[in-house]
N, C-alpha and C. Protein backbone atom coordinates (compact mmCIF):
# COMPACT_ATOMS: atom_id res chain seq x y z
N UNK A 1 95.86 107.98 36.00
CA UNK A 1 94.45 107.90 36.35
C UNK A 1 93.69 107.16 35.26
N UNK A 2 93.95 107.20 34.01
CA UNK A 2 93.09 106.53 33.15
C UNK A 2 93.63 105.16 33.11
N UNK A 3 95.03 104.98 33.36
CA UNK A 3 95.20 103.44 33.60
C UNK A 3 94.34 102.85 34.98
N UNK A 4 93.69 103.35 35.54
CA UNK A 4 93.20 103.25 36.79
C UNK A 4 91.69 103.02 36.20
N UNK A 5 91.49 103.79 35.76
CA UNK A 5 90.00 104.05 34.83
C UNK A 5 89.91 102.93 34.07
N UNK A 6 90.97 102.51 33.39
CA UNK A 6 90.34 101.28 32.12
C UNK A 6 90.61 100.16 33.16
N UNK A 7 91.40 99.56 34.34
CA UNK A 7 91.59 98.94 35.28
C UNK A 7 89.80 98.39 35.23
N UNK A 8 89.64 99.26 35.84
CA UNK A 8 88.13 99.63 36.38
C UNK A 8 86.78 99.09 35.28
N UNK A 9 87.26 99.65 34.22
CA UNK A 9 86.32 99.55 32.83
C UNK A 9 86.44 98.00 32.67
N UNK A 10 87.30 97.40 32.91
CA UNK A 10 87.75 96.02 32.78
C UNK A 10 87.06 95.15 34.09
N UNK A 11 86.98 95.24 34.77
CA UNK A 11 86.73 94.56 36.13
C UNK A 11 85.61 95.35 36.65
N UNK A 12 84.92 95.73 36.44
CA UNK A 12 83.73 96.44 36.85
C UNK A 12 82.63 96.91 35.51
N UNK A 13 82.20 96.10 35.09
CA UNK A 13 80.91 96.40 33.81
C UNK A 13 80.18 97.46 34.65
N UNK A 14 79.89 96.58 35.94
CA UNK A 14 78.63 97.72 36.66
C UNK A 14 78.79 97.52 37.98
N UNK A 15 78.26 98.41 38.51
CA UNK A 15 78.45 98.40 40.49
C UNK A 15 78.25 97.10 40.96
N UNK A 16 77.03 96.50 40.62
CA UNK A 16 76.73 95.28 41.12
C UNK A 16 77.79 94.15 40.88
N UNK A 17 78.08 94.34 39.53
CA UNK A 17 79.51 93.10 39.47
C UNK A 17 80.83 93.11 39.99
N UNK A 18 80.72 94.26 40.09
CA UNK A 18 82.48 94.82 40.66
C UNK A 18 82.58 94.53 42.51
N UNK A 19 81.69 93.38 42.31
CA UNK A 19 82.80 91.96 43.91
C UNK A 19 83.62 92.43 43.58
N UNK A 20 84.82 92.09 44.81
CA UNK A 20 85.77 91.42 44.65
C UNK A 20 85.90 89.66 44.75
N UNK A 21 84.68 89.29 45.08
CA UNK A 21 84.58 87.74 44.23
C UNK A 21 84.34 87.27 42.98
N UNK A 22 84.21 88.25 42.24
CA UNK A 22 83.42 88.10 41.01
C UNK A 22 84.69 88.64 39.79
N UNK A 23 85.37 89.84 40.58
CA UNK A 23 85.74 90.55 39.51
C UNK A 23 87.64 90.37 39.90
N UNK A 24 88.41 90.33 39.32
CA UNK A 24 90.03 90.66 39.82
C UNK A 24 90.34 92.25 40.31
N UNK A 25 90.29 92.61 41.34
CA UNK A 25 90.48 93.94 41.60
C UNK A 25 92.10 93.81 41.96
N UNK A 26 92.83 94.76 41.30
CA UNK A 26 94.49 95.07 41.31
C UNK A 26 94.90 96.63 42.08
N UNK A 27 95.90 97.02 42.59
CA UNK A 27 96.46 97.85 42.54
C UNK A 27 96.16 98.18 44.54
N UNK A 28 96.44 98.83 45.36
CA UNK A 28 96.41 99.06 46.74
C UNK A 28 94.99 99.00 46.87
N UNK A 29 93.91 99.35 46.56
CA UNK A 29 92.95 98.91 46.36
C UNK A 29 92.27 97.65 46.95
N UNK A 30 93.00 96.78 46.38
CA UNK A 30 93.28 95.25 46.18
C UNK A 30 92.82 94.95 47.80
N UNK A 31 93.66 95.75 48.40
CA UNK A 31 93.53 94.92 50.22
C UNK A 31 92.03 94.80 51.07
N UNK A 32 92.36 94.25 51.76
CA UNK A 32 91.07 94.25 53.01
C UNK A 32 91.20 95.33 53.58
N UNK A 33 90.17 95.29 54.56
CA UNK A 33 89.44 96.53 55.07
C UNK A 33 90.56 96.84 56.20
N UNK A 34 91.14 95.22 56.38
CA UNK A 34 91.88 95.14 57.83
C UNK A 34 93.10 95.61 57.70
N UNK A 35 93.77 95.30 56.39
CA UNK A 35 94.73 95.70 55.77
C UNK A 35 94.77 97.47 55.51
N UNK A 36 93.85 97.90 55.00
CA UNK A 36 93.36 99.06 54.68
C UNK A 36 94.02 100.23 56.38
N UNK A 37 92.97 99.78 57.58
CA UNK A 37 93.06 100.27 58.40
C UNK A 37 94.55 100.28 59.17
N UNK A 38 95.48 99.16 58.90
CA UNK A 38 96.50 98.95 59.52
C UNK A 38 97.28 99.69 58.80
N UNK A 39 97.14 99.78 57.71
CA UNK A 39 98.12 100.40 56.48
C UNK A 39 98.24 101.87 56.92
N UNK A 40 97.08 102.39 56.85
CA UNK A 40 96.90 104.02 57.03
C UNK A 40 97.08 104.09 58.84
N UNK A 41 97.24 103.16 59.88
CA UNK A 41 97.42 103.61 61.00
C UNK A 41 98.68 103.43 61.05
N UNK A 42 99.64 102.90 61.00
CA UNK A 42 100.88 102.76 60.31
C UNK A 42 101.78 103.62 59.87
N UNK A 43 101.17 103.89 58.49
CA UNK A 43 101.91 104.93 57.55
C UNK A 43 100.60 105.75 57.32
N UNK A 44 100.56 107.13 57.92
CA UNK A 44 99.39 107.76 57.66
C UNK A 44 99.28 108.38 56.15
N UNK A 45 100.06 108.56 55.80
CA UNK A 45 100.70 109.27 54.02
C UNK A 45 99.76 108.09 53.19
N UNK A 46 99.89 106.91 53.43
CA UNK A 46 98.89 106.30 52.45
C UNK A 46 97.59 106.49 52.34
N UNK A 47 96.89 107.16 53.67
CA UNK A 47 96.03 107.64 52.89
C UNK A 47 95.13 108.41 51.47
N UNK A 48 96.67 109.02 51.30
CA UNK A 48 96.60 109.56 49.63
C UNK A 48 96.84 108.61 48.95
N UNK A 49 97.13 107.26 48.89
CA UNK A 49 97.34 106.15 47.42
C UNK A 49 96.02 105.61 47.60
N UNK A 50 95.21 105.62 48.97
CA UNK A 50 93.87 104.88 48.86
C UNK A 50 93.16 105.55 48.59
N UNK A 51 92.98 106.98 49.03
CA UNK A 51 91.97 107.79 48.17
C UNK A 51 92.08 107.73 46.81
N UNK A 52 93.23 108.22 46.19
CA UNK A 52 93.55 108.09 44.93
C UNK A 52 93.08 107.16 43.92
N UNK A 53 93.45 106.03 44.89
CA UNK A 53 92.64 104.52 44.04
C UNK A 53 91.12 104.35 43.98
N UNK A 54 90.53 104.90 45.05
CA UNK A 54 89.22 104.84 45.09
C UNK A 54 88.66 105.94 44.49
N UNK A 55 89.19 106.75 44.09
CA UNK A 55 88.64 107.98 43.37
C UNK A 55 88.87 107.50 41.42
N UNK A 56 89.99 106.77 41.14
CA UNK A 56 90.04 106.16 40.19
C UNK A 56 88.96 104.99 40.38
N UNK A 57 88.95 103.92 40.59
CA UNK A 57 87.72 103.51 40.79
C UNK A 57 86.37 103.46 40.71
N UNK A 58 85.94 104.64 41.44
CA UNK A 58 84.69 105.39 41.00
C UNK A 58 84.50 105.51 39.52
N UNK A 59 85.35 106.16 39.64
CA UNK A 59 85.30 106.94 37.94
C UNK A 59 85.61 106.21 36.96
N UNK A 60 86.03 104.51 37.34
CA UNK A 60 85.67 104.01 36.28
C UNK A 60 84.66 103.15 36.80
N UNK A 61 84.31 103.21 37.90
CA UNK A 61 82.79 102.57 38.03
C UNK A 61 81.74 103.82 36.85
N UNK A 62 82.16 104.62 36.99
CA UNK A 62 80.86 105.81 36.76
C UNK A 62 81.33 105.80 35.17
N UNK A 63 82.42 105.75 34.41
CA UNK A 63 82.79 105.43 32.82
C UNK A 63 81.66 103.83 32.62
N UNK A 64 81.36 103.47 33.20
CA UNK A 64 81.22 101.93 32.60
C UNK A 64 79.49 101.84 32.91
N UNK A 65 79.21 102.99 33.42
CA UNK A 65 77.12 102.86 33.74
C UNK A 65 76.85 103.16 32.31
N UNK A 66 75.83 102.95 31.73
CA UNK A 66 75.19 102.81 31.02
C UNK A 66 74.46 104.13 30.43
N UNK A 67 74.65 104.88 29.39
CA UNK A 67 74.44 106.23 28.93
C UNK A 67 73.40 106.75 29.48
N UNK A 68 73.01 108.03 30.34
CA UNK A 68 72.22 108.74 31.05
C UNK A 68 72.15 108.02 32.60
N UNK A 69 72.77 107.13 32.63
CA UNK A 69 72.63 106.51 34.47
C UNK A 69 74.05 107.10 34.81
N UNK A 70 73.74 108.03 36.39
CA UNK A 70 75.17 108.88 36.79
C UNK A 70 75.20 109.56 35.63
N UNK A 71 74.72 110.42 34.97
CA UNK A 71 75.47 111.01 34.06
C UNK A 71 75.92 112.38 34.47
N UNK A 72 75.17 112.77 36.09
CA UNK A 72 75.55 114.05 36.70
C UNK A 72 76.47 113.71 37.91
N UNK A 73 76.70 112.39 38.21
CA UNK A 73 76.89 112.22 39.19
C UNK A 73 78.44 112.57 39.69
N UNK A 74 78.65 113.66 40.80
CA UNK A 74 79.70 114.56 41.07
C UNK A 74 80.52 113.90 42.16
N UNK A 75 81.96 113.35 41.90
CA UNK A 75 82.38 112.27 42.87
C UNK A 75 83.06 113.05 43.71
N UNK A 76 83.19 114.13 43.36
CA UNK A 76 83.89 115.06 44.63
C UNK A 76 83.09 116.73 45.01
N UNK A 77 81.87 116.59 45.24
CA UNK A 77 80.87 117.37 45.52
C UNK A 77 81.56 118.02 46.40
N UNK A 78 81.45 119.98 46.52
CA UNK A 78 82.25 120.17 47.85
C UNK A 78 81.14 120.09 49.17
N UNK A 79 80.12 119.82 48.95
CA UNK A 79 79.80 119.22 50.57
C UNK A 79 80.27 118.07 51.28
N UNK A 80 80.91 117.46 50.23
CA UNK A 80 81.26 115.99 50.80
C UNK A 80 82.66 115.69 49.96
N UNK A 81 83.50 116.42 50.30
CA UNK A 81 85.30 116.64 49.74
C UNK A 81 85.66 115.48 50.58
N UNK A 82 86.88 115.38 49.70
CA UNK A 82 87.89 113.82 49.94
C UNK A 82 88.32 113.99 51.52
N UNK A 83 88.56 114.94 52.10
CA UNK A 83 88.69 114.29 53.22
C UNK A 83 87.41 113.37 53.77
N UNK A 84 85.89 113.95 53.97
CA UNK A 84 84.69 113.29 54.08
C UNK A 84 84.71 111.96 53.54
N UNK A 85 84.86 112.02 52.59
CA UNK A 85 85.22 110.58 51.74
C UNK A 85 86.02 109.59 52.26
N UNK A 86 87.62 110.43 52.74
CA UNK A 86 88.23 109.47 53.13
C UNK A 86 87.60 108.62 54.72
N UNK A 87 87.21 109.98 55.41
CA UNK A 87 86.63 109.03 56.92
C UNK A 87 85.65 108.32 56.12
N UNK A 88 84.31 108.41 55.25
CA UNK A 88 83.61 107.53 55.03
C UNK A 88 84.16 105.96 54.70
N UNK A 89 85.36 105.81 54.37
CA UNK A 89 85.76 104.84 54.30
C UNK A 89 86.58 104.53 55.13
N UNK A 90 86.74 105.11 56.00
CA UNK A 90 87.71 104.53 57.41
C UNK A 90 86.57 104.02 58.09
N UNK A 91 85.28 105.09 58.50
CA UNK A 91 84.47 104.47 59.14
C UNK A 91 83.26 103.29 58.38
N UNK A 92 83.52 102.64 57.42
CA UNK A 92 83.04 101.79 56.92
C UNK A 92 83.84 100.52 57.21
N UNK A 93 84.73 100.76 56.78
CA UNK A 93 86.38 99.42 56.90
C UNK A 93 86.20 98.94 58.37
N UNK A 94 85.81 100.05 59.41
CA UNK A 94 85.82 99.68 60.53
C UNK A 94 84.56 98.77 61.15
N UNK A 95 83.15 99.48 60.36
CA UNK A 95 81.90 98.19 60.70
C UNK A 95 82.31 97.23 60.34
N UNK A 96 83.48 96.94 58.93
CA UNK A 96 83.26 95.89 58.15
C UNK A 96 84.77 95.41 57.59
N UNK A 97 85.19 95.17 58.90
CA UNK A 97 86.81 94.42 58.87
C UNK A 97 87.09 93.49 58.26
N UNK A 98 85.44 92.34 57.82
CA UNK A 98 86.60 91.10 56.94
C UNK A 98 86.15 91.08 55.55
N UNK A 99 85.74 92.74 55.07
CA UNK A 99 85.62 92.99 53.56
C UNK A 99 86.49 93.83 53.01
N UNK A 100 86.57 93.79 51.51
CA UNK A 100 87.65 94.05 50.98
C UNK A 100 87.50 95.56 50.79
N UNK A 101 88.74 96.73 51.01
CA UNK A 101 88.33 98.24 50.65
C UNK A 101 87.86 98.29 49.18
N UNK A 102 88.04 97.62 48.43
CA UNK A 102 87.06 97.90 47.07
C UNK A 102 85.18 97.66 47.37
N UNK A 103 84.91 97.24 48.40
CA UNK A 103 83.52 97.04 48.81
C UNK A 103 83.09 98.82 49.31
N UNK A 104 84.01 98.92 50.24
CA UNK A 104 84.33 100.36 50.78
C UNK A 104 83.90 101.16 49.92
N UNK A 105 84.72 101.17 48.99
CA UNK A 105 84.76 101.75 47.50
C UNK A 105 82.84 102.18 46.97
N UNK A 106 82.78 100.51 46.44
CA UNK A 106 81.86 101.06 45.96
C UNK A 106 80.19 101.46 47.03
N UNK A 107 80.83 100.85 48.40
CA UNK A 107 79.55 101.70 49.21
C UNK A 107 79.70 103.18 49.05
N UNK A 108 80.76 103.57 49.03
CA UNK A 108 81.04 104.92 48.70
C UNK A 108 80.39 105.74 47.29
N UNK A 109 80.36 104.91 46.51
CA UNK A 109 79.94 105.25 45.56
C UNK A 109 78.27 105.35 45.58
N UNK A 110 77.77 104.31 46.16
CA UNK A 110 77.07 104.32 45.98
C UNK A 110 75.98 104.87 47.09
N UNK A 111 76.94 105.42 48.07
CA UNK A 111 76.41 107.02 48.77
C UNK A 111 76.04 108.10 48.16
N UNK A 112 77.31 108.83 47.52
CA UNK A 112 77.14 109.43 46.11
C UNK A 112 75.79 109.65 45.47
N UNK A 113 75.90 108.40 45.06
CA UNK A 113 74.54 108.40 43.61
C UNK A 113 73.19 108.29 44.72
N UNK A 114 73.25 108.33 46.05
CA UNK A 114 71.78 108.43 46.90
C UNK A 114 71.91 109.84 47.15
N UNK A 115 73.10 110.34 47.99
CA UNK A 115 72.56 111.63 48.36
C UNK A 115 73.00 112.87 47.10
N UNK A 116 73.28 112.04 45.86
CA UNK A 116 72.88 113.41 44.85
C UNK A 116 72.10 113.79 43.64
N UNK A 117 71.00 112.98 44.55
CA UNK A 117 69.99 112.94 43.49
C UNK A 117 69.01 114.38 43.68
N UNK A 118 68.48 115.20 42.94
CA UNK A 118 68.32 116.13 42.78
C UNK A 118 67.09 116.27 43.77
């Protein structure tokens, strides 16, 4: 996970830069949305390497904000547990088939930091 984390720390300064046009995103991650959806309809078990990655991800999106921004911010809140998470990104991949699941990603994230603001 922290190789996942400095991945992240590396290719993501901040939400806004972390494209995947902008930035090299590596690891299952890496795929399209289309890829994403075929993958997990396919082989349903991958759903745990994409959560996984996107939960690394986050968290090094959320290592790399800027001291006191997210500094509460809870990536696995139990109102909204990884399964929630995971449909949020099935049903995102699906509005948005010719973007990459790291976009997924950080819409996800940046659900998060809207609905947990105090």
């Amino acid at each position: 996970m922290l190789a996942v984390a400095g991945i992240c720390l590396i290719s993501a300064s901040t939400i806004g830069a972390a494209q995947s046009s902008t930035a090299k995103i590596v690891g299952i991650g890496a795929a399209t949305c289309t890829d994403f959806l075929d993958n997990i309809d396919k082989t349903p078990v991958t759903q745990r390497d994409y959560l996984a990655w996107a939960q690394g991800f986050m968290s090094g999106v959320l290592l790399s904000r800027p001291a006191r921004v997210d500094q509460n911010l809870d990536l696995k809140p139990a109102e909204f547990g990884l399964l929630k998470q995971l449909e949020f990104l099935r049903q995102w991949c699906a509005a948005n088939r010719s973007q990459d699941f790291s976009d997924a990603v950080l819409a996800l994230y940046k659900n998060r930091r809207i609905h947990s603001r105090p």
